[in-house]
C-alpha atoms as a PDB file:
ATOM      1  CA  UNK A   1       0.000   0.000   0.000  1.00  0.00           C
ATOM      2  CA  UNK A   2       3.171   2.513   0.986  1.00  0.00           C
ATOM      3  CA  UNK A   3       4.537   1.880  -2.129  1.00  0.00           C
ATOM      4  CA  UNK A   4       1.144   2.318  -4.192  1.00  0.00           C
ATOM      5  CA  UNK A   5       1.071   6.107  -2.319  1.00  0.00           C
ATOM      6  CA  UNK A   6       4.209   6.898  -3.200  1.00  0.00           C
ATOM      7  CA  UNK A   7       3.713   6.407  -6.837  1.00  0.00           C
ATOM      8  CA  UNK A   8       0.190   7.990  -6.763  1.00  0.00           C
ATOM      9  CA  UNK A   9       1.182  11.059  -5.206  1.00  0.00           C
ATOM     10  CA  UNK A  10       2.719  12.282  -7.659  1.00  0.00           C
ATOM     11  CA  UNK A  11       0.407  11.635 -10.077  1.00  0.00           C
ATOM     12  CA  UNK A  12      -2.388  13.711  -7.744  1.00  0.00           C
ATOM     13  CA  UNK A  13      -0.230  16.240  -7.448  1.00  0.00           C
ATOM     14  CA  UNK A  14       0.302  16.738 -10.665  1.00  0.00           C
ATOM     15  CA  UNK A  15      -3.554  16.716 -11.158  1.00  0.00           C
ATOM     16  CA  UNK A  16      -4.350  18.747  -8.447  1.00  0.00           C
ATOM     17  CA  UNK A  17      -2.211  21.400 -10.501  1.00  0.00           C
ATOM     18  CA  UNK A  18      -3.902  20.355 -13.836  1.00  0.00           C
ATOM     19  CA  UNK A  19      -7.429  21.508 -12.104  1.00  0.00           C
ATOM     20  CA  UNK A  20      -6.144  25.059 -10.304  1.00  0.00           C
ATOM     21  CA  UNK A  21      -4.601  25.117 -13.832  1.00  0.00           C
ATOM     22  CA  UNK A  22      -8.266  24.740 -15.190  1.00  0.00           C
ATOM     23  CA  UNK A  23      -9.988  27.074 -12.929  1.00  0.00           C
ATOM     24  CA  UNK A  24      -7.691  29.804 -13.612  1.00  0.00           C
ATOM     25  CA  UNK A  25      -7.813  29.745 -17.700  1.00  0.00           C
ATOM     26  CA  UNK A  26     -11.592  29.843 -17.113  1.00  0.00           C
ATOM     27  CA  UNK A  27     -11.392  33.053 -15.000  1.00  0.00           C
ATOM     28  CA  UNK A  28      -9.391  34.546 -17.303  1.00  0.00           C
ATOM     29  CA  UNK A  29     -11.601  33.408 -20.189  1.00  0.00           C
ATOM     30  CA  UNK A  30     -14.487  34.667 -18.606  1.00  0.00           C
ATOM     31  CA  UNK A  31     -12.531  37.976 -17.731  1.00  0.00           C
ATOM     32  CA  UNK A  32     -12.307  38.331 -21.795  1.00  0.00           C
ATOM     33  CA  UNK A  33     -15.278  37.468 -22.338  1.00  0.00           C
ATOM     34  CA  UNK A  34     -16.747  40.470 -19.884  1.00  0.00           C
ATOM     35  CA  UNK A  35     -14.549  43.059 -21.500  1.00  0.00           C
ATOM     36  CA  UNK A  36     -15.562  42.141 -24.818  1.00  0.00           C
ATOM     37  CA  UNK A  37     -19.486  42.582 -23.602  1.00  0.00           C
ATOM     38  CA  UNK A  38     -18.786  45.819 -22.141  1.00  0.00           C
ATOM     39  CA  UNK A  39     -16.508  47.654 -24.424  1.00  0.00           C
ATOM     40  CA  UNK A  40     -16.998  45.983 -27.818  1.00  0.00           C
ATOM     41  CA  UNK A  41     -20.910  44.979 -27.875  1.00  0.00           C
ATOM     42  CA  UNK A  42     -21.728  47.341 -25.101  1.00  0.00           C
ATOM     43  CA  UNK A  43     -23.632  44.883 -23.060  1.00  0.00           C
ATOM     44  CA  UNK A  44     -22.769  44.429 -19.223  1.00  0.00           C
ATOM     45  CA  UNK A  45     -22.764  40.747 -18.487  1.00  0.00           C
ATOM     46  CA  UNK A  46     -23.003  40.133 -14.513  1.00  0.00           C
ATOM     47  CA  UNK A  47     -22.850  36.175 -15.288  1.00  0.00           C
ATOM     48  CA  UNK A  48     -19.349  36.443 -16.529  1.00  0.00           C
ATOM     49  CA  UNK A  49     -18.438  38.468 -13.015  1.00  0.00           C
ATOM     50  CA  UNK A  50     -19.993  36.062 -10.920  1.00  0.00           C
ATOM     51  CA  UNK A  51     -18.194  33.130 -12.279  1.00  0.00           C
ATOM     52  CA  UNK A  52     -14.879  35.060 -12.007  1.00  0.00           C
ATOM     53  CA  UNK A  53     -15.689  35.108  -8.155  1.00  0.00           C
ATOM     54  CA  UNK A  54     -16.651  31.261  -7.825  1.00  0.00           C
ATOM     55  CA  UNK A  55     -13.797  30.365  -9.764  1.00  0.00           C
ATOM     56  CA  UNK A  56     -11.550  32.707  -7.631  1.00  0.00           C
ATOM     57  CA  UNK A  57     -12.895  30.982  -4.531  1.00  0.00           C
ATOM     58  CA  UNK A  58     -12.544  27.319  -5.378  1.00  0.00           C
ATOM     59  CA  UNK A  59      -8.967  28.748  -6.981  1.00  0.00           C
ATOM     60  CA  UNK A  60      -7.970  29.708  -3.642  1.00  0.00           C
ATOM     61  CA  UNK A  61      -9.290  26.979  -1.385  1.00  0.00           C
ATOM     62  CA  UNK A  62      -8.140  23.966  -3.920  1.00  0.00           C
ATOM     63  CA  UNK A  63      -4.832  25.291  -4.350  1.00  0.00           C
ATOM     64  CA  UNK A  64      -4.594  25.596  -0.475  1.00  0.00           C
ATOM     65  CA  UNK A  65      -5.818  22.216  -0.017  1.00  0.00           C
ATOM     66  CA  UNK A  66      -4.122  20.291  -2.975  1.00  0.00           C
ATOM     67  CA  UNK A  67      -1.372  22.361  -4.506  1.00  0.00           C
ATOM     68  CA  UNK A  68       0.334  24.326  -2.236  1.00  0.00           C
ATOM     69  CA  UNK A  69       3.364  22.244  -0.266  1.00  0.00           C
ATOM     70  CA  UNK A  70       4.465  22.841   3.349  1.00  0.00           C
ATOM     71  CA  UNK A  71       7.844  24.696   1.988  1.00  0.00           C
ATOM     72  CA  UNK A  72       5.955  27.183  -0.213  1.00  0.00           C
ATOM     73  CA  UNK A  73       4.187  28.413   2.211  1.00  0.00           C
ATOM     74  CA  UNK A  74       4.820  31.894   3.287  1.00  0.00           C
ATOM     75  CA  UNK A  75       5.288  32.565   6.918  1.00  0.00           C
ATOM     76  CA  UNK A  76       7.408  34.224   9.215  1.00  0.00           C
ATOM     77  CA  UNK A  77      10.082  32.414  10.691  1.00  0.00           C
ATOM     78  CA  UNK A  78      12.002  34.777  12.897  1.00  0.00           C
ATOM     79  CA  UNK A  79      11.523  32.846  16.041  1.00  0.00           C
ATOM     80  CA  UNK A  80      11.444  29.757  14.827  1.00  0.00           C
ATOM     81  CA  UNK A  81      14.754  30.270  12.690  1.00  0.00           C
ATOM     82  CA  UNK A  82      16.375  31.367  15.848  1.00  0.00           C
ATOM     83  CA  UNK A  83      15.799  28.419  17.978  1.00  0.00           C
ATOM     84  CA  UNK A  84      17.555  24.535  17.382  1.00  0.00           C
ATOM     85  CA  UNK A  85      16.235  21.919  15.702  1.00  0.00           C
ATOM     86  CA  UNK A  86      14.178  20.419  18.861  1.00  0.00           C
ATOM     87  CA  UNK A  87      12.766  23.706  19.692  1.00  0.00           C
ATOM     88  CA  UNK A  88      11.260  24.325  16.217  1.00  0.00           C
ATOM     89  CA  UNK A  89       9.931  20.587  16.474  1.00  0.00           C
ATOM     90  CA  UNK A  90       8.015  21.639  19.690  1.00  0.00           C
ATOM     91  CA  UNK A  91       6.749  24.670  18.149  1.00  0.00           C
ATOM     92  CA  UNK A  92       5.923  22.818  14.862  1.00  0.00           C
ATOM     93  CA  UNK A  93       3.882  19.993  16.770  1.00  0.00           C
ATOM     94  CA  UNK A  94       2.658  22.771  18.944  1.00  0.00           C
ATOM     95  CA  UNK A  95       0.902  24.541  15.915  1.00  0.00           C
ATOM     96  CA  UNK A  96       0.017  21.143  14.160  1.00  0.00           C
ATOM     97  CA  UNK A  97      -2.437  20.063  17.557  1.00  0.00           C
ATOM     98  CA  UNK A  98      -4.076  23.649  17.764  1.00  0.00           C
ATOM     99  CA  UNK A  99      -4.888  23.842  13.896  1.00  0.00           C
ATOM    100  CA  UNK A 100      -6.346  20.587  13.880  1.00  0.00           C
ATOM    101  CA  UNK A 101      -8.200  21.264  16.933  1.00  0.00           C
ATOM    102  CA  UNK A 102      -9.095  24.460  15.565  1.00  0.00           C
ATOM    103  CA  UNK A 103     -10.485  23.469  12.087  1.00  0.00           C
ATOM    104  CA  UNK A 104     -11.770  19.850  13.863  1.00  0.00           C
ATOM    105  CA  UNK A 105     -14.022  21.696  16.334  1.00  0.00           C
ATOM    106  CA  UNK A 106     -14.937  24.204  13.347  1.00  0.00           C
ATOM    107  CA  UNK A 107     -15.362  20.952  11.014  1.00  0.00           C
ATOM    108  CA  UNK A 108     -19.188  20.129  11.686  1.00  0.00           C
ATOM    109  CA  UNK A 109     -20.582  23.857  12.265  1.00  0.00           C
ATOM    110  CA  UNK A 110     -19.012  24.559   8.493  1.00  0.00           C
ATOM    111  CA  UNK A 111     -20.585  21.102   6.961  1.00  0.00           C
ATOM    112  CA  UNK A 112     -24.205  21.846   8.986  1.00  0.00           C
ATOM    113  CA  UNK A 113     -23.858  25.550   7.093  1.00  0.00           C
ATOM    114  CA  UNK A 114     -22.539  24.178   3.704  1.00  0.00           C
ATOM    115  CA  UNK A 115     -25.659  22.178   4.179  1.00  0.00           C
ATOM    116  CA  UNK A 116     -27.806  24.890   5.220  1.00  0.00           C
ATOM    117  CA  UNK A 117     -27.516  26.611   2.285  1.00  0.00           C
ATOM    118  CA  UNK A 118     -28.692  24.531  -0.150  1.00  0.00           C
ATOM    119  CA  UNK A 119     -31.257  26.911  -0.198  1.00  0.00           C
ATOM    120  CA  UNK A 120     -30.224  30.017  -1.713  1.00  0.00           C
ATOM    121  CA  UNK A 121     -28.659  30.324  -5.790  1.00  0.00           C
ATOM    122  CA  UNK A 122     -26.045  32.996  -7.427  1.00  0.00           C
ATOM    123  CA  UNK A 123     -27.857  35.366  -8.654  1.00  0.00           C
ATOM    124  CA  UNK A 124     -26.754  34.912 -12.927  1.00  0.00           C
ATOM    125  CA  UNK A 125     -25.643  31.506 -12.793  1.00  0.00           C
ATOM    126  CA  UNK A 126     -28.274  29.741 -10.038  1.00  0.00           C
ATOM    127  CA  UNK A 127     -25.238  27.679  -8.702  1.00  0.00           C
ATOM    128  CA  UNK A 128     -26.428  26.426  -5.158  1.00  0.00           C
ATOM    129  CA  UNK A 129     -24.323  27.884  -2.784  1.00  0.00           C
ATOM    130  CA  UNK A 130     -23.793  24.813  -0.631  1.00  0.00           C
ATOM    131  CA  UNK A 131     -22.062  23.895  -3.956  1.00  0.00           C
ATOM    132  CA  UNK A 132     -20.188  26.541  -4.306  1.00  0.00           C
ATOM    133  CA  UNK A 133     -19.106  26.239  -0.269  1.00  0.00           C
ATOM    134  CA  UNK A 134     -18.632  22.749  -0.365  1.00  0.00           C
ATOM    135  CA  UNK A 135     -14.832  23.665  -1.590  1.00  0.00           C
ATOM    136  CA  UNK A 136     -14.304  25.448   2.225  1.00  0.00           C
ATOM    137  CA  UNK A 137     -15.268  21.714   3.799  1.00  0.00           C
ATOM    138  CA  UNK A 138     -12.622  20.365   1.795  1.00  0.00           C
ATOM    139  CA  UNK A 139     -10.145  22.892   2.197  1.00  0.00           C
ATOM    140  CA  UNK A 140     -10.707  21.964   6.094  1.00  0.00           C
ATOM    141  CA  UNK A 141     -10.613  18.201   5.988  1.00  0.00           C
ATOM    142  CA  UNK A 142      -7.400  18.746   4.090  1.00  0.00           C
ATOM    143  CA  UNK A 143      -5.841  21.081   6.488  1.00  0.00           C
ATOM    144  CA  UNK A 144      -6.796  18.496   9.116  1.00  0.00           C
ATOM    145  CA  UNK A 145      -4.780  15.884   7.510  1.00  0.00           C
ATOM    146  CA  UNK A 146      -2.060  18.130   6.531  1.00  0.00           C
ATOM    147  CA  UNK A 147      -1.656  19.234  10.080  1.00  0.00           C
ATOM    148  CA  UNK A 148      -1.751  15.718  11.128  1.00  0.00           C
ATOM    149  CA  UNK A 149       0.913  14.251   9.015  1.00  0.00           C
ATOM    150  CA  UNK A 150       3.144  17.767   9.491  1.00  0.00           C
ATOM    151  CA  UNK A 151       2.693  16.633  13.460  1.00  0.00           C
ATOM    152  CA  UNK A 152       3.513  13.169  13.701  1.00  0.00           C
ATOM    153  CA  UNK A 153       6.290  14.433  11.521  1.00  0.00           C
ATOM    154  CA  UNK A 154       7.462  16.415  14.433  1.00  0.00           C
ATOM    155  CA  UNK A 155       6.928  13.659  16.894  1.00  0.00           C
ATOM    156  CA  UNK A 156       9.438  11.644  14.886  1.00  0.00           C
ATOM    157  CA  UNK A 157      12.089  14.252  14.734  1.00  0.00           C
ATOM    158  CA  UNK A 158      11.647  15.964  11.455  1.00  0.00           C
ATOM    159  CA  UNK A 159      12.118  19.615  11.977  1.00  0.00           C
ATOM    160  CA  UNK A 160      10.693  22.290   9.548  1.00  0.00           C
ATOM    161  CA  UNK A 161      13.631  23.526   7.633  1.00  0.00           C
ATOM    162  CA  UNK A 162      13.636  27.506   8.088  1.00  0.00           C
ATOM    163  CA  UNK A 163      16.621  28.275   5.783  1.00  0.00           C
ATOM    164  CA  UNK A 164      15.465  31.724   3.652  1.00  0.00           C
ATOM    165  CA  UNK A 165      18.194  30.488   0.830  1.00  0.00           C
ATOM    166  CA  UNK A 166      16.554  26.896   0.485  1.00  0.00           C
ATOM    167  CA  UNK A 167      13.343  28.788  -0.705  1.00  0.00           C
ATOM    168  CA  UNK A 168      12.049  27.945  -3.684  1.00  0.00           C
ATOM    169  CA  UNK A 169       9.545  29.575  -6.405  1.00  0.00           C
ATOM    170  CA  UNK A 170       7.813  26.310  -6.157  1.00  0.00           C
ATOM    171  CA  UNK A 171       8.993  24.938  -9.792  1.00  0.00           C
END
């Protein structure tokens, strides 16, 4: 099984991408498409803003929950980068627990309101919003695993690296 997730992991990743990839050519597509409405026909399309802001939102969230890795994530590191190895690993466990006690207390109030609001529509588009939420439930049952894996990392003894030059532009 191990050896099944380390091949496939990749390969998500790499689809993961493939879909933020996706989302954002659509924005922009839809971004063309308004300015060609407004300035060239002269027609105002509100459908073509509204989609830019769902896509924006899943864009955001997925990326969070699928593309973004630990190391590309911007944060400051003053303490952290002057304290040892250990230290950081306290901190880093430390910050693991209260996220995912944070988002797992937070987890069933944001699925009952996902769920609540099955009821209302977008205004152009009459996307449910519960669908267009469901991305934030997600983006938290991701962070909760993320957090968890990034912890027992630290109870192992993996400290986060906080060299500035091992940064990378993510490529």
């Amino acid at each position: 099984m191990t050896a099944f997730l380390r091949r496939a992991a990749p390969w998500l990743a790499r689809r993961a991408e493939n879909v933020a990839a996706a989302m954002l050519a659509a924005m922009f597509a839809a971004f063309l498409v308004q300015i060609a409405f407004r300035y060239l026909v002269g027609l105002p399309t509100g459908w073509t803003h509204e989609l830019s802001a769902m896509l924006w939102v899943w864009l955001v969230l997925w990326g969070a929950a699928f593309v973004v890795s630990e190391r590309d994530e911007i944060r400051f590191d003053i303490v952290t980068g002057a304290v040892g190895p250990r230290t950081r690993r306290v901190m880093a466990l430390a910050a693991s627990l209260g996220l995912v006690a944070l988002y797992g207390v937070s987890l069933p109030a944001v699925l009952d309101y996902i769920a609540f609001m099955k009821v209302e529509r977008t205004a152009y588009l009459k996307v449910r919003f519960d669908v267009l939420f469901s991305i934030y439930g997600v983006f938290v049952v991701a962070a909760i695993a993320r957090h968890l894996w990034l912890g027992w990392r630290a109870l192992r003894g993996d400290a986060p690296a906080t060299d500035a030059t091992q940064a990378t532009s993510g490529l």
